[in-house]
PDB file of N, CA and C in Angstrom:
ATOM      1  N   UNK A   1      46.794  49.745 150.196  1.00  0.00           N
ATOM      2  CA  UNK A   1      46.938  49.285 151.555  1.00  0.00           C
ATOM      3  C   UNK A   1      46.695  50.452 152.490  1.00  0.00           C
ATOM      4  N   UNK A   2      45.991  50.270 153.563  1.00  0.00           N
ATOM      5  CA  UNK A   2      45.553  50.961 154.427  1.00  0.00           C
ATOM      6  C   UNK A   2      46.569  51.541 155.549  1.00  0.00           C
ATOM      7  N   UNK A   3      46.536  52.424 156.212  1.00  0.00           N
ATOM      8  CA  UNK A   3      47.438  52.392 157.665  1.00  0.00           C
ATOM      9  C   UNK A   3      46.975  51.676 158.322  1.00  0.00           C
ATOM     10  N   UNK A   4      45.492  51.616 158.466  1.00  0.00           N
ATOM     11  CA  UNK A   4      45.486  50.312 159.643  1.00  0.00           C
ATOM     12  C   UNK A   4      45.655  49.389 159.822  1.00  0.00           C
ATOM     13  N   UNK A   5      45.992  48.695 158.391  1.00  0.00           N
ATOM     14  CA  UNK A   5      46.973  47.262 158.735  1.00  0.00           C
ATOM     15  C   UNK A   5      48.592  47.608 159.494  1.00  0.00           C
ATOM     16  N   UNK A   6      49.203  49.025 159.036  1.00  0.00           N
ATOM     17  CA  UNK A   6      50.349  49.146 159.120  1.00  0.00           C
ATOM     18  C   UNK A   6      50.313  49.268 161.173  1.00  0.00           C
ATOM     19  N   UNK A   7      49.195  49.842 161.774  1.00  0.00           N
ATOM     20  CA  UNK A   7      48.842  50.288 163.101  1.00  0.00           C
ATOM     21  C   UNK A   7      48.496  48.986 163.626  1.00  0.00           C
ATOM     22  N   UNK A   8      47.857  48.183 163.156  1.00  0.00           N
ATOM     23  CA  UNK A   8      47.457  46.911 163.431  1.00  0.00           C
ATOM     24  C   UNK A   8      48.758  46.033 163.938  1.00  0.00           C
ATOM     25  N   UNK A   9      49.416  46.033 163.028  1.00  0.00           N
ATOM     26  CA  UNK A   9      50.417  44.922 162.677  1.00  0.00           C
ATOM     27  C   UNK A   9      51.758  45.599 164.074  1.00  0.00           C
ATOM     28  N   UNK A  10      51.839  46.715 163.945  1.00  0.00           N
ATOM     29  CA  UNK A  10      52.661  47.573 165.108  1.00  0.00           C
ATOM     30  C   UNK A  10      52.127  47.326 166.681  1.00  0.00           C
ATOM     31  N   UNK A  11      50.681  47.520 166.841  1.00  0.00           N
ATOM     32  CA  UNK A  11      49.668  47.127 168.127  1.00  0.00           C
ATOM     33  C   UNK A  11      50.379  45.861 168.274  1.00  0.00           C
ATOM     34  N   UNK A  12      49.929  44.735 167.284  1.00  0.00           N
ATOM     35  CA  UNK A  12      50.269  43.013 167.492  1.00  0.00           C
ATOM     36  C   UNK A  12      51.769  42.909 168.239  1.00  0.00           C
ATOM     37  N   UNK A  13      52.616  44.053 167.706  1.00  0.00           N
ATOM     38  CA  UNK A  13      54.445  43.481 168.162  1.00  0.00           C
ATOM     39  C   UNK A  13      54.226  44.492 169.095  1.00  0.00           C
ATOM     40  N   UNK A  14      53.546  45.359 169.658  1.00  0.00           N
ATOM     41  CA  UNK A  14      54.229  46.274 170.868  1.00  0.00           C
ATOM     42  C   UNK A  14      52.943  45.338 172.309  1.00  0.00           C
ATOM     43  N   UNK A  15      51.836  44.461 171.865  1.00  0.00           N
ATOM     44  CA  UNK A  15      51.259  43.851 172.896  1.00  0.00           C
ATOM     45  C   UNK A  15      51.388  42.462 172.682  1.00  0.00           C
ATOM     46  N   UNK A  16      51.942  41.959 173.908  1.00  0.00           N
ATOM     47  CA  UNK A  16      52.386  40.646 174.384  1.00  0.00           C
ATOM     48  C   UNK A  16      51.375  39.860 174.262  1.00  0.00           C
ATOM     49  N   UNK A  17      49.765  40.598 174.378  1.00  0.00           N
ATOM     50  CA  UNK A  17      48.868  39.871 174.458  1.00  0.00           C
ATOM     51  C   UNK A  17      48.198  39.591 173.904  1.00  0.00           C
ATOM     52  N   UNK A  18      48.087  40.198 172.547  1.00  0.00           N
ATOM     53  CA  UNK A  18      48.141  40.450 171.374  1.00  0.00           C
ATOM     54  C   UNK A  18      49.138  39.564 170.749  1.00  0.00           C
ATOM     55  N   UNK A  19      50.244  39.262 171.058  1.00  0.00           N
ATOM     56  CA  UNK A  19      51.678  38.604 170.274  1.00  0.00           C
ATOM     57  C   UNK A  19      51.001  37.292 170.325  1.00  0.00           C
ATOM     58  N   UNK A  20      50.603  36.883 171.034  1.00  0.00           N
ATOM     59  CA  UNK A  20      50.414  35.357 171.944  1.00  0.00           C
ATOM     60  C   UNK A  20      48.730  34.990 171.470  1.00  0.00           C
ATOM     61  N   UNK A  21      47.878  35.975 170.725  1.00  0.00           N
ATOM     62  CA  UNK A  21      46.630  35.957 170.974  1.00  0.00           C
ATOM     63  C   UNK A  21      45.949  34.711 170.441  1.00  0.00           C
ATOM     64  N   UNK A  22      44.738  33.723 170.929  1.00  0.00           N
ATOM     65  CA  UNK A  22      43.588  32.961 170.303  1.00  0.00           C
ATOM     66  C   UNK A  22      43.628  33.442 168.662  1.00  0.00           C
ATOM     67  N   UNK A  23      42.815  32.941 168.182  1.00  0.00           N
ATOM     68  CA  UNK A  23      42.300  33.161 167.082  1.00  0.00           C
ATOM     69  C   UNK A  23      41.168  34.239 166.958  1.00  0.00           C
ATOM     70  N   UNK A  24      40.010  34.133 167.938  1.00  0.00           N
ATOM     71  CA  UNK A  24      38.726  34.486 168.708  1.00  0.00           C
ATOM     72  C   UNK A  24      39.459  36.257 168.890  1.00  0.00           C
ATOM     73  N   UNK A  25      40.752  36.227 169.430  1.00  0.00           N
ATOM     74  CA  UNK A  25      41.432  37.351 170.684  1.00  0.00           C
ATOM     75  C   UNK A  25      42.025  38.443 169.066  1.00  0.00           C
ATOM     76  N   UNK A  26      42.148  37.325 167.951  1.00  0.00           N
ATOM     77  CA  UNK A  26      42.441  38.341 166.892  1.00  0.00           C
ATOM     78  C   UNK A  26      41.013  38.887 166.169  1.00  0.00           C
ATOM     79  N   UNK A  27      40.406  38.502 166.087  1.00  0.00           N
ATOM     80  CA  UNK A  27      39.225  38.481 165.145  1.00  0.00           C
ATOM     81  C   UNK A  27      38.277  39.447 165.677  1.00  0.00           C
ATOM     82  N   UNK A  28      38.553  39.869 167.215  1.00  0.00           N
ATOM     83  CA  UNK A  28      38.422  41.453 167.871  1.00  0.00           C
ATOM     84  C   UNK A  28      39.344  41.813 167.497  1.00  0.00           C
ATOM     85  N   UNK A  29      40.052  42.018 167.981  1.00  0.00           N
ATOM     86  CA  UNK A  29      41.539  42.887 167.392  1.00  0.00           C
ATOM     87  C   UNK A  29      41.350  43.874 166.380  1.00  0.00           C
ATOM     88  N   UNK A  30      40.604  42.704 165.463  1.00  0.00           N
ATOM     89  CA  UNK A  30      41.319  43.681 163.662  1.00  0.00           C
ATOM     90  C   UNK A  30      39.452  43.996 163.560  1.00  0.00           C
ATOM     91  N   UNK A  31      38.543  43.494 164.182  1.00  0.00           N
ATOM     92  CA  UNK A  31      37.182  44.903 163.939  1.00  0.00           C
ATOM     93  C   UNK A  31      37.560  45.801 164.900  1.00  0.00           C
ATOM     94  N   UNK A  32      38.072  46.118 166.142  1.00  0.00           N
ATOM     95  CA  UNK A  32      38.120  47.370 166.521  1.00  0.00           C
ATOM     96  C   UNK A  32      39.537  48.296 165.591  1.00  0.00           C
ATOM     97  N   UNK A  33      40.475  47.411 164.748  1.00  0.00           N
ATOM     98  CA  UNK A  33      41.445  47.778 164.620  1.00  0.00           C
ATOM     99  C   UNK A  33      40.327  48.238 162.877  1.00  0.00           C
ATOM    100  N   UNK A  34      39.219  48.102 162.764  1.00  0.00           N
ATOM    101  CA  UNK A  34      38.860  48.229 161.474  1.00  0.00           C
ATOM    102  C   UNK A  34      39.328  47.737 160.151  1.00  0.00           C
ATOM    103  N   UNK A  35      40.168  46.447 160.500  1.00  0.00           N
ATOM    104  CA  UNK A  35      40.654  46.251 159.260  1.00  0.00           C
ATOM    105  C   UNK A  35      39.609  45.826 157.853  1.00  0.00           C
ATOM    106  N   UNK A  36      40.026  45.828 156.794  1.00  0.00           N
ATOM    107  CA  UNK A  36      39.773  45.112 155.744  1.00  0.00           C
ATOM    108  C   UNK A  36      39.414  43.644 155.658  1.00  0.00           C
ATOM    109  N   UNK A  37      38.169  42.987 155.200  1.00  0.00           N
ATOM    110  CA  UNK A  37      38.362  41.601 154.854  1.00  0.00           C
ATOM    111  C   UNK A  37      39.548  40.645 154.107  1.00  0.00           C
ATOM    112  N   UNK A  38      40.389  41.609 153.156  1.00  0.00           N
ATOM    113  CA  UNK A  38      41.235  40.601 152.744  1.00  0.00           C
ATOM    114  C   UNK A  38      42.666  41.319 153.560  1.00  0.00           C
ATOM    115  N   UNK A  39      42.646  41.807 154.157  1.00  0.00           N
ATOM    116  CA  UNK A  39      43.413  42.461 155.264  1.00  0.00           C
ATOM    117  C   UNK A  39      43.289  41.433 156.623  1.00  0.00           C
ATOM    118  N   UNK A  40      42.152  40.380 156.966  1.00  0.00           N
ATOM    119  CA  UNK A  40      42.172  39.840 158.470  1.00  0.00           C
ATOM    120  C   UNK A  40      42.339  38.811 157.539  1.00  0.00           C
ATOM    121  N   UNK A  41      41.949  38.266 156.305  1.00  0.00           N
ATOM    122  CA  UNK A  41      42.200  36.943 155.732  1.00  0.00           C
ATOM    123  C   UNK A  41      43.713  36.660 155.757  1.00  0.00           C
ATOM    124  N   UNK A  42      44.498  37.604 155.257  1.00  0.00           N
ATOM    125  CA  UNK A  42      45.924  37.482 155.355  1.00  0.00           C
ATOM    126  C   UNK A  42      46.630  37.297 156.815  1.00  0.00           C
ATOM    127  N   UNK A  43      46.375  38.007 157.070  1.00  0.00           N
ATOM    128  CA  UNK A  43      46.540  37.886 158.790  1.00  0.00           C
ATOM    129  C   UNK A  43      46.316  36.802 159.677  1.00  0.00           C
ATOM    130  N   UNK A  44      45.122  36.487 159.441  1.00  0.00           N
ATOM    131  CA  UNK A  44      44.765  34.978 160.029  1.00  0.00           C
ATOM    132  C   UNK A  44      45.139  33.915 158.897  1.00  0.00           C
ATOM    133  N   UNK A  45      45.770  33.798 157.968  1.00  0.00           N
ATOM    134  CA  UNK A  45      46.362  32.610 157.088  1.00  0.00           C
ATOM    135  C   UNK A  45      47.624  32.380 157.680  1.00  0.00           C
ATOM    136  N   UNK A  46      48.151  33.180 158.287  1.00  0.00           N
ATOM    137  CA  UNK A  46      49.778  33.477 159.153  1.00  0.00           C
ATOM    138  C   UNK A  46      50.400  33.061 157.806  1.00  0.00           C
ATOM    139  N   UNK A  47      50.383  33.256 156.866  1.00  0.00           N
ATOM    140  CA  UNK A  47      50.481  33.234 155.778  1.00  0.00           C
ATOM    141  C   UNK A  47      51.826  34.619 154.864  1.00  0.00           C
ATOM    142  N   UNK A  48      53.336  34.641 155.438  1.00  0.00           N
ATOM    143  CA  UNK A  48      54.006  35.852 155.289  1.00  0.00           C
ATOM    144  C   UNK A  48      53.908  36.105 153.897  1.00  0.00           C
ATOM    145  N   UNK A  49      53.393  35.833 153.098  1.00  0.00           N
ATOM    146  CA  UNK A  49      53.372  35.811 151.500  1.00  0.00           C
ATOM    147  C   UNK A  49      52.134  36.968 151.467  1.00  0.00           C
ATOM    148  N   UNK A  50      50.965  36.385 151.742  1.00  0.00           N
ATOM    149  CA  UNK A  50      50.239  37.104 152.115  1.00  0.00           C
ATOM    150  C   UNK A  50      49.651  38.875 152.542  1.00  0.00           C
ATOM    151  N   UNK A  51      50.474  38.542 153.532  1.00  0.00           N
ATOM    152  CA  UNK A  51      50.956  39.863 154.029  1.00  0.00           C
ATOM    153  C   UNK A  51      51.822  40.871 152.927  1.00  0.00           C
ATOM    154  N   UNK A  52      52.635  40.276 152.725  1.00  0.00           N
ATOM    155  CA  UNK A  52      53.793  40.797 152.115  1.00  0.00           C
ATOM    156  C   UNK A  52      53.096  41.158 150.782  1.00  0.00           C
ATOM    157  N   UNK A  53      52.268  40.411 150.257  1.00  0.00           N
ATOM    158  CA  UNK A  53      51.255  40.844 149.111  1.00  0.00           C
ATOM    159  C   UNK A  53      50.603  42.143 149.574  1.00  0.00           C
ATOM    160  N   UNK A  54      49.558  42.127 150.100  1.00  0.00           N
ATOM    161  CA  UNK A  54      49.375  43.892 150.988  1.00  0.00           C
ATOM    162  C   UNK A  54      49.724  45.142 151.042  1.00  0.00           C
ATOM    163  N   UNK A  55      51.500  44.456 151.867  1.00  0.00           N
ATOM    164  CA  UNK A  55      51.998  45.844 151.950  1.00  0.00           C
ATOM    165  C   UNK A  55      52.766  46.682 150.586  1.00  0.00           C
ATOM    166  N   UNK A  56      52.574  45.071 149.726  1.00  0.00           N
ATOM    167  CA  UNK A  56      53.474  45.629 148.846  1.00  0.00           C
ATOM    168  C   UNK A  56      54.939  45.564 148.516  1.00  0.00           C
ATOM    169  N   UNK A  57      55.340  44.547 149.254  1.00  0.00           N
ATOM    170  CA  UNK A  57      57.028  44.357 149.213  1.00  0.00           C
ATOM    171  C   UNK A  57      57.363  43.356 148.666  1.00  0.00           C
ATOM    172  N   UNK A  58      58.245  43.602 147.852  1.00  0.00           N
ATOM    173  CA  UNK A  58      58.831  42.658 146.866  1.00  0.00           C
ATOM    174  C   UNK A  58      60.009  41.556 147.552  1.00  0.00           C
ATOM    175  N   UNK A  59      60.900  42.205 148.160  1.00  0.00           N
ATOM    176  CA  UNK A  59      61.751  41.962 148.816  1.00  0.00           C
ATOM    177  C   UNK A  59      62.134  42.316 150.109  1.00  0.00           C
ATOM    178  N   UNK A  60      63.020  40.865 150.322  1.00  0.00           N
ATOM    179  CA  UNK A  60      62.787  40.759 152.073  1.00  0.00           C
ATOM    180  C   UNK A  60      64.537  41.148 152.452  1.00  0.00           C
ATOM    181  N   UNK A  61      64.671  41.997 153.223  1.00  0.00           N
ATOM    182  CA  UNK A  61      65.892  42.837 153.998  1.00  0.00           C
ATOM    183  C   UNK A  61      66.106  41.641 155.210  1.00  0.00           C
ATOM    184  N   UNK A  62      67.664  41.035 155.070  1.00  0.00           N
ATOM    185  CA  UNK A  62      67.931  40.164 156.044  1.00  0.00           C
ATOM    186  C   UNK A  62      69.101  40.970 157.080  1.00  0.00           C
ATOM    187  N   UNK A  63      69.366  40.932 158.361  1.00  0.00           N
ATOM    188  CA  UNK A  63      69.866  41.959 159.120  1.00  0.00           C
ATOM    189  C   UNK A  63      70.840  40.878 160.130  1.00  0.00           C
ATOM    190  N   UNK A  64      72.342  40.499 160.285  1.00  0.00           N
ATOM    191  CA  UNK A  64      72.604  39.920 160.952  1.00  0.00           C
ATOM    192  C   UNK A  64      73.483  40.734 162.313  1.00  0.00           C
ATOM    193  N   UNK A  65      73.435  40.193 163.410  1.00  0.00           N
ATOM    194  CA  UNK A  65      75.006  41.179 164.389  1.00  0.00           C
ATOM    195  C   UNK A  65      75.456  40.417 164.992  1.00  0.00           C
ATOM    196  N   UNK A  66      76.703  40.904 164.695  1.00  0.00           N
ATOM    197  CA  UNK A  66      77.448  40.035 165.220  1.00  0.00           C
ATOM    198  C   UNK A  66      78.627  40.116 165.819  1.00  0.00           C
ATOM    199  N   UNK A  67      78.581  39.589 167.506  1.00  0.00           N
ATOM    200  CA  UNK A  67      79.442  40.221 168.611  1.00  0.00           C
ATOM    201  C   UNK A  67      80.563  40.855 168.355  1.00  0.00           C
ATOM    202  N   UNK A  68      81.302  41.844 168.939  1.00  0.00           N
ATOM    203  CA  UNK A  68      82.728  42.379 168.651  1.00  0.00           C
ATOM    204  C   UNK A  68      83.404  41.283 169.751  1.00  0.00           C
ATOM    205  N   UNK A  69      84.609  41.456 168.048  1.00  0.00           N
ATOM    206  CA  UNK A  69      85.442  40.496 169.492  1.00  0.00           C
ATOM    207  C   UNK A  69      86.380  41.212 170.230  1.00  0.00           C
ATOM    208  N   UNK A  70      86.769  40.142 171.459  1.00  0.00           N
ATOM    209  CA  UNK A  70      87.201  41.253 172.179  1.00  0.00           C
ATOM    210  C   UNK A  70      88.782  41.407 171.930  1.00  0.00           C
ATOM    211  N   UNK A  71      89.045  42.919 172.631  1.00  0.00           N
ATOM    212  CA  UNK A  71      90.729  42.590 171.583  1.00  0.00           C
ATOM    213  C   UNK A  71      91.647  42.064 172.327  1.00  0.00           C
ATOM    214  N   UNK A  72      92.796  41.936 171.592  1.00  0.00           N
ATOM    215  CA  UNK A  72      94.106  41.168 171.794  1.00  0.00           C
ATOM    216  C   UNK A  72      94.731  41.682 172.745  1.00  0.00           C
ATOM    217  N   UNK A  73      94.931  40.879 173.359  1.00  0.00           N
ATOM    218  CA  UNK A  73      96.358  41.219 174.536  1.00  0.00           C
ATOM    219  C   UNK A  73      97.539  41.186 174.335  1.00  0.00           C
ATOM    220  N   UNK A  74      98.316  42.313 174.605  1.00  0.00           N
ATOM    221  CA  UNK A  74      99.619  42.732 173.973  1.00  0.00           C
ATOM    222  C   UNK A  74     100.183  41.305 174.595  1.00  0.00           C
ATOM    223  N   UNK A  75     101.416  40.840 174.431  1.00  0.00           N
ATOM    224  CA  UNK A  75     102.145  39.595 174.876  1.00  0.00           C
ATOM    225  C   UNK A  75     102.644  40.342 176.312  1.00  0.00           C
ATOM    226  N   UNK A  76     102.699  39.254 177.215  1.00  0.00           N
ATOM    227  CA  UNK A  76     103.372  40.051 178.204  1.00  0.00           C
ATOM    228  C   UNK A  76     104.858  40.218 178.710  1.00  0.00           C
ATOM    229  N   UNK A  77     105.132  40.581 179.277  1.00  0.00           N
ATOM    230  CA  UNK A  77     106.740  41.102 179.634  1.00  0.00           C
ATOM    231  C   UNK A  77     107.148  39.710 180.043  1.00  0.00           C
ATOM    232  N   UNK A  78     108.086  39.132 179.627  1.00  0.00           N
ATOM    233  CA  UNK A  78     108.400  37.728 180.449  1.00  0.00           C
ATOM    234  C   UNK A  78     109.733  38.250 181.249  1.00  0.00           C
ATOM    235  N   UNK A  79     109.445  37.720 182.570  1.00  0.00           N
ATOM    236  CA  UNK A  79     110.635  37.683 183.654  1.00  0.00           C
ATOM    237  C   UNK A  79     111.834  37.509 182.840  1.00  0.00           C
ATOM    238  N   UNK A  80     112.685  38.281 183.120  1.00  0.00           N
ATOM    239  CA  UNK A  80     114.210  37.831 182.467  1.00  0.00           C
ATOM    240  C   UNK A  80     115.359  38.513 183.418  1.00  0.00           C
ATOM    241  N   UNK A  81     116.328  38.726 182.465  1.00  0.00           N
ATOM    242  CA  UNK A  81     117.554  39.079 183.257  1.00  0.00           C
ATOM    243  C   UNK A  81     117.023  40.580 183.477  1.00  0.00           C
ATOM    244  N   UNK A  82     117.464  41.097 184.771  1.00  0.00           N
ATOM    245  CA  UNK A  82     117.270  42.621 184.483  1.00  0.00           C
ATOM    246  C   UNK A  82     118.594  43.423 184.375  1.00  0.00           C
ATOM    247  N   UNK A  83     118.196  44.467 183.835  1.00  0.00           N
ATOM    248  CA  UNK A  83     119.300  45.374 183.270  1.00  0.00           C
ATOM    249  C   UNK A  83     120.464  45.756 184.284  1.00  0.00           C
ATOM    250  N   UNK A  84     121.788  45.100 183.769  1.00  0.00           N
ATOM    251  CA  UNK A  84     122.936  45.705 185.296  1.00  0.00           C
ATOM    252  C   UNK A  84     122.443  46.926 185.727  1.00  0.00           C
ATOM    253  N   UNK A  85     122.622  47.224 186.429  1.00  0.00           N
ATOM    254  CA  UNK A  85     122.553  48.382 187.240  1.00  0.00           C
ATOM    255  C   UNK A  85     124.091  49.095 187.279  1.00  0.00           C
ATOM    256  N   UNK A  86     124.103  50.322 187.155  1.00  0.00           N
ATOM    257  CA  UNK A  86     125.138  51.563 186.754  1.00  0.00           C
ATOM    258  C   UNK A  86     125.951  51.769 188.005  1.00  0.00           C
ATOM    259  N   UNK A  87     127.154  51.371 188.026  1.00  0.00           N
ATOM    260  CA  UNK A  87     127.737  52.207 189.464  1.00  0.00           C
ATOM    261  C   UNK A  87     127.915  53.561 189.037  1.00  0.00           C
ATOM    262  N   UNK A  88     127.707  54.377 190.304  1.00  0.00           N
ATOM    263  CA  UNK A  88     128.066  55.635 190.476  1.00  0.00           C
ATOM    264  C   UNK A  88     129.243  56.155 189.530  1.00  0.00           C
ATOM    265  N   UNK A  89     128.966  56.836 189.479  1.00  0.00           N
ATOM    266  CA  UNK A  89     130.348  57.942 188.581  1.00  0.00           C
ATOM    267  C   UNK A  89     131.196  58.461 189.944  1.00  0.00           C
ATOM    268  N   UNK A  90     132.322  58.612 189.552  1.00  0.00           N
ATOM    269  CA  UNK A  90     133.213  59.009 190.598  1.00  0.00           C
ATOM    270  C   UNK A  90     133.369  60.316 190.502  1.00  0.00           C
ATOM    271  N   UNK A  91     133.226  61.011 191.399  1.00  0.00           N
ATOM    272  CA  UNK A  91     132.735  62.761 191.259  1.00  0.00           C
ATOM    273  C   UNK A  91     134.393  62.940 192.254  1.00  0.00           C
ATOM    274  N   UNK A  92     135.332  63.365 191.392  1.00  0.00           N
ATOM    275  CA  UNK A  92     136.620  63.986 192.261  1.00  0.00           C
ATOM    276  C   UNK A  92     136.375  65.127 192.392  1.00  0.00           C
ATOM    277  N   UNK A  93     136.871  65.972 193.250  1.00  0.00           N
ATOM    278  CA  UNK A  93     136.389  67.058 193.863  1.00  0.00           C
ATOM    279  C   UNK A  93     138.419  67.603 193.749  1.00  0.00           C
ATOM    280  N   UNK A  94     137.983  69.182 193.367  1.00  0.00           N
ATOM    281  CA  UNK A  94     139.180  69.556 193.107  1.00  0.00           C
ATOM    282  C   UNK A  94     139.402  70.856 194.453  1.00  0.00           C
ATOM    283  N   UNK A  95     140.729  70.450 195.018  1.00  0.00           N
ATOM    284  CA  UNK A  95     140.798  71.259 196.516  1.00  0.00           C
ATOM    285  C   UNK A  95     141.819  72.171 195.496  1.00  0.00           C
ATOM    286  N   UNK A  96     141.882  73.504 196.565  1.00  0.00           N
ATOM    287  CA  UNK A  96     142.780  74.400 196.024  1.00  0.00           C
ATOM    288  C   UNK A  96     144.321  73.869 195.694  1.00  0.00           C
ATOM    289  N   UNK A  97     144.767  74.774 194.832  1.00  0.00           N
ATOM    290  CA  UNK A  97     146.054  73.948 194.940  1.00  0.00           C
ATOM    291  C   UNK A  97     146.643  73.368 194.089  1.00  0.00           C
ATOM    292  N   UNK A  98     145.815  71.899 194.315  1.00  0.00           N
ATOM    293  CA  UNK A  98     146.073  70.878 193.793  1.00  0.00           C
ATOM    294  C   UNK A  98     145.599  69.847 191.763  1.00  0.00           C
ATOM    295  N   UNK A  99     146.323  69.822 191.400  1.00  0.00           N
ATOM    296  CA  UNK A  99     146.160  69.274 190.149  1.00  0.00           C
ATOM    297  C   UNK A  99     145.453  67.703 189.985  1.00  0.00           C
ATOM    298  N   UNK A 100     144.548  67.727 188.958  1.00  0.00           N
ATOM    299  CA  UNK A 100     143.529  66.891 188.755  1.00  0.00           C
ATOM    300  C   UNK A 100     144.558  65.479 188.495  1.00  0.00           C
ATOM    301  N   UNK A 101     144.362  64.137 189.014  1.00  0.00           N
ATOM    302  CA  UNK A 101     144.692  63.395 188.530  1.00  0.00           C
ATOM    303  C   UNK A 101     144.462  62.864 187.328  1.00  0.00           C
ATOM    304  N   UNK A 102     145.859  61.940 186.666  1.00  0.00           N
ATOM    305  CA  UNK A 102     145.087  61.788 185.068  1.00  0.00           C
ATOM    306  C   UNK A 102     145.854  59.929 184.984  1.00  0.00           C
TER     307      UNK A 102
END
């Protein structure tokens, strides 16, 4: 197998116009692309067996993706009672003198 099927076949997926082409629009294509006679036969059979005969591949690599999901939301705080609130500490203050109450 040649590179220029491999350049060929790369040209076809990087031009739209080319992707989409006549029959007529391939059959230029692959003489300026110089291909092979059983190189444009395969090609124009649209024939993936074909092809795949060519390049030489036995087996076909299947590739799936698939979205991340998105993550979990912690649960949220539900309204409830809120926490008593602390009264002050009683700060006695010791004057001269005088003995701490008990």
């Amino acid at each position: 197998m040649s590179n220029n099927m491999i350049g060929f076949l790369e040209n076809v997926g990087r031009d739209a116009a080319l992707r989409h082409a006549s029959r007529e629009q391939l059959l230029l294509a692959m003489q300026d692309g110089q291909l092979a006679p059983a190189q444009r036969t395969a090609v124009l059979s649209n024939s993936r067996a074909a092809i795949d005969a060519l390049l030489g591949t036995d087996d076909t690599l299947y590739c799936s993706n698939f979205p991340a999901k998105p993550p979990k939301k912690a649960p949220g705080k539900k309204p409830g009672k809120a926490p008593p609130k602390k009264k002050p500490a009683k700060i006695e203050t010791l004057s001269a003198g005088k003995a701490p109450r008990h």
